[in-house]
N, C-alpha and C. Protein backbone atom coordinates (compact mmCIF):
# COMPACT_ATOMS: atom_id res chain seq x y z
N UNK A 1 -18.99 3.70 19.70
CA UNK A 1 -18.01 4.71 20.06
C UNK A 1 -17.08 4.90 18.87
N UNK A 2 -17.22 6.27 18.56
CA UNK A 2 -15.86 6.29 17.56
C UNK A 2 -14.52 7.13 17.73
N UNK A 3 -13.67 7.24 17.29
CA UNK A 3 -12.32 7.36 17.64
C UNK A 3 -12.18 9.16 18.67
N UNK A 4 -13.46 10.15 18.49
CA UNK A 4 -13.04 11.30 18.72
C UNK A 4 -13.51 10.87 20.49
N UNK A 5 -14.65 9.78 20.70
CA UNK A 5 -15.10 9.74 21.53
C UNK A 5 -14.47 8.76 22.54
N UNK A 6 -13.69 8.39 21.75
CA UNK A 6 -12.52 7.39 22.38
C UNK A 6 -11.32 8.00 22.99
N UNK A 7 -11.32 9.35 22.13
CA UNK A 7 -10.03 10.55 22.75
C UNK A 7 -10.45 10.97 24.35
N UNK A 8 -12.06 11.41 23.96
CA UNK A 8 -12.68 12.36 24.96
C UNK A 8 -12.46 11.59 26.09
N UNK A 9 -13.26 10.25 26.33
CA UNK A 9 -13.05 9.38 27.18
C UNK A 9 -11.94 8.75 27.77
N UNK A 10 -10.66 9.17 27.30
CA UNK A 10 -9.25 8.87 27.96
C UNK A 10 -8.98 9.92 28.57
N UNK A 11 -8.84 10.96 27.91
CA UNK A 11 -8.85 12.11 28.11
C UNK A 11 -9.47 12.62 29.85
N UNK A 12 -10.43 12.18 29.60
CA UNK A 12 -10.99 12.29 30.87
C UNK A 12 -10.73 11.89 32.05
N UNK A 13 -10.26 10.55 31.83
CA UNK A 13 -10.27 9.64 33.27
C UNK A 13 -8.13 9.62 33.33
N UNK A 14 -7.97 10.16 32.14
CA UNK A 14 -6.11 10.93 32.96
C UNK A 14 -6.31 12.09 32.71
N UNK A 15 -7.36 12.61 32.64
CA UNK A 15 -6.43 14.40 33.23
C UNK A 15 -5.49 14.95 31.81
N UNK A 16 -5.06 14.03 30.70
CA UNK A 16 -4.55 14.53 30.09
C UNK A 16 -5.18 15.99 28.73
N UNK A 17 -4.76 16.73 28.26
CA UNK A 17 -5.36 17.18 27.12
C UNK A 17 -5.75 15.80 25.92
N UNK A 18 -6.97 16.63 25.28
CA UNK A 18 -7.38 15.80 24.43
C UNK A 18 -6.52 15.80 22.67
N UNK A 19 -5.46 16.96 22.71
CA UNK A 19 -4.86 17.02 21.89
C UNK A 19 -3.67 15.89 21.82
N UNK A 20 -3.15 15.91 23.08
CA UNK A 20 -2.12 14.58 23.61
C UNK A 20 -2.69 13.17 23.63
N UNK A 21 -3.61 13.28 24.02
CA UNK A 21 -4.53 11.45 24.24
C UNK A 21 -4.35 11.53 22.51
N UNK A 22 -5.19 12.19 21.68
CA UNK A 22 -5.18 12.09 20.32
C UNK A 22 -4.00 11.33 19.74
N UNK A 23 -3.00 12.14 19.74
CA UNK A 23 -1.52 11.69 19.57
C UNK A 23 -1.04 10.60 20.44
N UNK A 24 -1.44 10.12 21.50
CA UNK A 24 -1.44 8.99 21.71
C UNK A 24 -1.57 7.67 21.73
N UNK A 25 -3.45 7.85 21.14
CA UNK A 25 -4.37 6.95 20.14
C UNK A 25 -3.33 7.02 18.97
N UNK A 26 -3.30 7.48 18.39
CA UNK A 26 -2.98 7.94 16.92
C UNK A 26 -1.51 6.80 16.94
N UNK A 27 -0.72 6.90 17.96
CA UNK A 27 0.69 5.97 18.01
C UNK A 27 0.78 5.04 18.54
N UNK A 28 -0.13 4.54 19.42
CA UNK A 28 -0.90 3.42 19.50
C UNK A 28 -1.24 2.58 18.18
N UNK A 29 -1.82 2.84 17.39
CA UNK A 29 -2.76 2.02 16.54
C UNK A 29 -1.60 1.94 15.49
N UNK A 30 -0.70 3.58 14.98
CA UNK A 30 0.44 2.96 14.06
C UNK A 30 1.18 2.19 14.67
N UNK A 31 1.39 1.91 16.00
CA UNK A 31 2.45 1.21 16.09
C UNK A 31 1.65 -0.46 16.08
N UNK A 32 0.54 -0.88 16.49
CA UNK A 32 0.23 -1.98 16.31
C UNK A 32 -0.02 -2.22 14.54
N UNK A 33 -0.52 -1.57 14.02
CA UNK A 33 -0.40 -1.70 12.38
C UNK A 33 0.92 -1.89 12.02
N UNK A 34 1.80 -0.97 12.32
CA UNK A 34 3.45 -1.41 11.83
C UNK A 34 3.72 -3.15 12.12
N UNK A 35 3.59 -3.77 13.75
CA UNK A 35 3.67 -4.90 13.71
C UNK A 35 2.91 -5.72 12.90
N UNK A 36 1.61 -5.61 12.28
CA UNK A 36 0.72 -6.99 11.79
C UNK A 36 1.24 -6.39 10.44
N UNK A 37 1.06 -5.69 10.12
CA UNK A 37 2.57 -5.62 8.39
C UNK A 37 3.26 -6.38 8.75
N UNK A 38 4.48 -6.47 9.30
CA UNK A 38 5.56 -7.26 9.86
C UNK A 38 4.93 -9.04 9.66
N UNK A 39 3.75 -9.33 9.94
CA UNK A 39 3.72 -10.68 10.40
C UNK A 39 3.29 -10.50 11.77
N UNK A 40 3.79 -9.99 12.62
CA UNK A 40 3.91 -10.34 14.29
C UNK A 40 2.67 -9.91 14.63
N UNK A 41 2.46 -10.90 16.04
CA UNK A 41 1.52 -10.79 16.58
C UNK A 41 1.11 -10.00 17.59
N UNK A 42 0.29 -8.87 17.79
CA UNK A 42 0.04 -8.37 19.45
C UNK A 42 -0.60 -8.62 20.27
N UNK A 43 0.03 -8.58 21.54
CA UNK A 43 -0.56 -9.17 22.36
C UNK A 43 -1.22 -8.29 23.32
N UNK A 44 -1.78 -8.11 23.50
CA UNK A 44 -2.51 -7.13 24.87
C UNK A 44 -3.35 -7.85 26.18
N UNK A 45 -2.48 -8.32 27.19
CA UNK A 45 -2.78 -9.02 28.53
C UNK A 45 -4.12 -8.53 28.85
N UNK A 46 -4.83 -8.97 28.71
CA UNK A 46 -6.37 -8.30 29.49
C UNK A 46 -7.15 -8.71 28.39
N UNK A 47 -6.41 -8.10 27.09
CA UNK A 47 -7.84 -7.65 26.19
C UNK A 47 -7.85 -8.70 24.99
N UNK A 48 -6.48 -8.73 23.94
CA UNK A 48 -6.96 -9.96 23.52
C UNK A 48 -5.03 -9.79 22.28
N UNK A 49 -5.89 -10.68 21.43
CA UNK A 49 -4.39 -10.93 20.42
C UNK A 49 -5.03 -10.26 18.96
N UNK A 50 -3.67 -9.60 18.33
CA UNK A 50 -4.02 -9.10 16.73
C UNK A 50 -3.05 -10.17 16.15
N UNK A 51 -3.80 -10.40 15.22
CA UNK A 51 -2.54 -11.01 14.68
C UNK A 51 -2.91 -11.27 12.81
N UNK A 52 -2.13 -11.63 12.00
CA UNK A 52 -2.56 -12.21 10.55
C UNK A 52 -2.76 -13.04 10.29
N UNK A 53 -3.82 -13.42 9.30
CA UNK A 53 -4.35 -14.77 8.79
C UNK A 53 -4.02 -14.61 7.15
N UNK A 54 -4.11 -15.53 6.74
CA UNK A 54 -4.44 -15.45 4.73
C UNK A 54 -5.83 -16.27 4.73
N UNK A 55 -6.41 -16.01 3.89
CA UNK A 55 -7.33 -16.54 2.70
C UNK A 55 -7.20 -16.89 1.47
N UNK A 56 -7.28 -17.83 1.36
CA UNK A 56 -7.39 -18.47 0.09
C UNK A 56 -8.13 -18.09 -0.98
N UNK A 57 -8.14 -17.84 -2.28
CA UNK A 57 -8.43 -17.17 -3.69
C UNK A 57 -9.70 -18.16 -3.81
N UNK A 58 -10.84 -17.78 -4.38
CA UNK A 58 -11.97 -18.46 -4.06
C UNK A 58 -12.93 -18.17 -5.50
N UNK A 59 -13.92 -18.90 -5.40
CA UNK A 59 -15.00 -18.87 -6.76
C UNK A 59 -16.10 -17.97 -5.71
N UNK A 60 -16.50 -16.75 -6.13
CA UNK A 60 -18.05 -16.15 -5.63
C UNK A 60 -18.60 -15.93 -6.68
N UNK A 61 -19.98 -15.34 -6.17
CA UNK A 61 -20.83 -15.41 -7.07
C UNK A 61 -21.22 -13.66 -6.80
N UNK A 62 -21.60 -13.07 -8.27
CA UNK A 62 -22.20 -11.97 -8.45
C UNK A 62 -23.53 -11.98 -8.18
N UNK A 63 -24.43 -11.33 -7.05
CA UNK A 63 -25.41 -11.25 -6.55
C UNK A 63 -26.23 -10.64 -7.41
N UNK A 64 -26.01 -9.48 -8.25
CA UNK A 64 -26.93 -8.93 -9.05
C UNK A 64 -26.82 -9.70 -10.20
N UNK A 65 -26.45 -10.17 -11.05
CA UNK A 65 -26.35 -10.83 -12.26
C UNK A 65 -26.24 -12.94 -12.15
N UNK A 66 -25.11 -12.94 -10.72
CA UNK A 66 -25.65 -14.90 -10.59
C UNK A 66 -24.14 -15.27 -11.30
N UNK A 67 -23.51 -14.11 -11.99
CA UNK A 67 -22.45 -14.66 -12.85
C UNK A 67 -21.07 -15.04 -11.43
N UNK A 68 -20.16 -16.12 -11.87
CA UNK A 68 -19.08 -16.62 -11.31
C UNK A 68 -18.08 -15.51 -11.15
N UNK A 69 -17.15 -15.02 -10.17
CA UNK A 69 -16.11 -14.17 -10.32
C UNK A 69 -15.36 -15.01 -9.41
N UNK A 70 -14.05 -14.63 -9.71
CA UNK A 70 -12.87 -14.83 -8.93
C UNK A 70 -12.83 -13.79 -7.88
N UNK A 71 -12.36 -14.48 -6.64
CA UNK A 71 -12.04 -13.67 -5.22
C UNK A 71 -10.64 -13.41 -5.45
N UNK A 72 -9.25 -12.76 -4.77
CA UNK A 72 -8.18 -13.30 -5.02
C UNK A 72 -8.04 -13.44 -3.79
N UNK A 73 -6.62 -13.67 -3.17
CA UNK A 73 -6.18 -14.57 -2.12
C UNK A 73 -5.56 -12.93 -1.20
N UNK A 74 -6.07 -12.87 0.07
CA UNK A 74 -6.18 -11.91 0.66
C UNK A 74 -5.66 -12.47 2.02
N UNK A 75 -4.98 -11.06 2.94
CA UNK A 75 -5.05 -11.27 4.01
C UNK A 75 -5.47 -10.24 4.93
N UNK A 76 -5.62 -11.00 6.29
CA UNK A 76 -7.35 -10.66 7.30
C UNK A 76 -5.81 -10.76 8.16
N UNK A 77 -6.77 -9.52 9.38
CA UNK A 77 -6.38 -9.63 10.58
C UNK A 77 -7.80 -10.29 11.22
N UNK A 78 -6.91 -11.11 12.45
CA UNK A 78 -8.06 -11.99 13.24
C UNK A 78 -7.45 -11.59 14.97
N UNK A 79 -8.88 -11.47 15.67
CA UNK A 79 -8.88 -10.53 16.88
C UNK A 79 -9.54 -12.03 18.13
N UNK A 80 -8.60 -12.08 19.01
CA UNK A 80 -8.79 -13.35 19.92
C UNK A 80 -9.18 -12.50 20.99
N UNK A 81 -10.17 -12.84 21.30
CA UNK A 81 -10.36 -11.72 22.66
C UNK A 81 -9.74 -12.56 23.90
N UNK A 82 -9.21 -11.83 25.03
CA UNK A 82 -8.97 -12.66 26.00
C UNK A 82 -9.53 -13.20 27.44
N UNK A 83 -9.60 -13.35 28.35
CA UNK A 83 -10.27 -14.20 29.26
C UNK A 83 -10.97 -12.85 29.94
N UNK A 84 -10.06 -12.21 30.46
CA UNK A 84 -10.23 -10.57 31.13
C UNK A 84 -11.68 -10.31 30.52
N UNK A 85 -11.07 -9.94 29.26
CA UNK A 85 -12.28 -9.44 28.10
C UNK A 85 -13.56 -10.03 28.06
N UNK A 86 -13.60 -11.35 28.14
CA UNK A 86 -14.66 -12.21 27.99
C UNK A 86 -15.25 -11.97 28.83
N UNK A 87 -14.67 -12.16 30.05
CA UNK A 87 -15.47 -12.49 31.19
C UNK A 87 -16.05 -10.70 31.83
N UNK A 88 -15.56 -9.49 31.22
CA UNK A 88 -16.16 -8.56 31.57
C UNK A 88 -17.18 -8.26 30.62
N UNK A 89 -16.99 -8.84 29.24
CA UNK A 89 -18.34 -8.62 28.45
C UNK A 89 -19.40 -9.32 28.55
N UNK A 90 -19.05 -10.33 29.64
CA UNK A 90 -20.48 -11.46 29.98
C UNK A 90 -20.83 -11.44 31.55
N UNK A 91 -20.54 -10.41 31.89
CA UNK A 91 -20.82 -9.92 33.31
C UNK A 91 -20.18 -10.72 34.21
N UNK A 92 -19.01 -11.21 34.46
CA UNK A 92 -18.62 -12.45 35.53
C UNK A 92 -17.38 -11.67 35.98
């Protein structure tokens, strides 16, 4: 599913226009991006947690050539799904 089909499908089941769900999605997702900038974590009861991790700067290896490169030290968002979630993606 991608994001237009994610409009359509809200859209649908409230009755709202798909121009409004849009703008809805759309302030939704900045507003959870504004928090994991921040540091902070979100939480969403049902579905699961966003939150930030770091990684550590690392030795990889160049696949086409074998030669050593440096990684640098990055940070990851990491996605906890929650019990709700689990247990509706494993049929229970």
């Amino acid at each position: 599913m991608n994001k237009q089909e994610l409009v359509d499908a809200v859209a649908a089941k409230t009755g709202d226009s798909k121009a409004a769900t849009g703008e809805a999605i759309d302030a939704v997702i900045a507003t959870i991006t504004g928090e994991l900038t921040k540091g902070k974590t979100v939480q969403l009861i049902g579905f699961g947690s966003l939150s930030t991790g770091a990684r550590a700067a690392r030795v990889g290896r160049n696949p086409a050539t074998g030669a050593e490169i440096q990684i640098a030290a990055a940070k990851t968002v990491k996605f906890t799904a929650g019990k709700a979630f689990k247990d509706a993606v494993n049929g229970a």
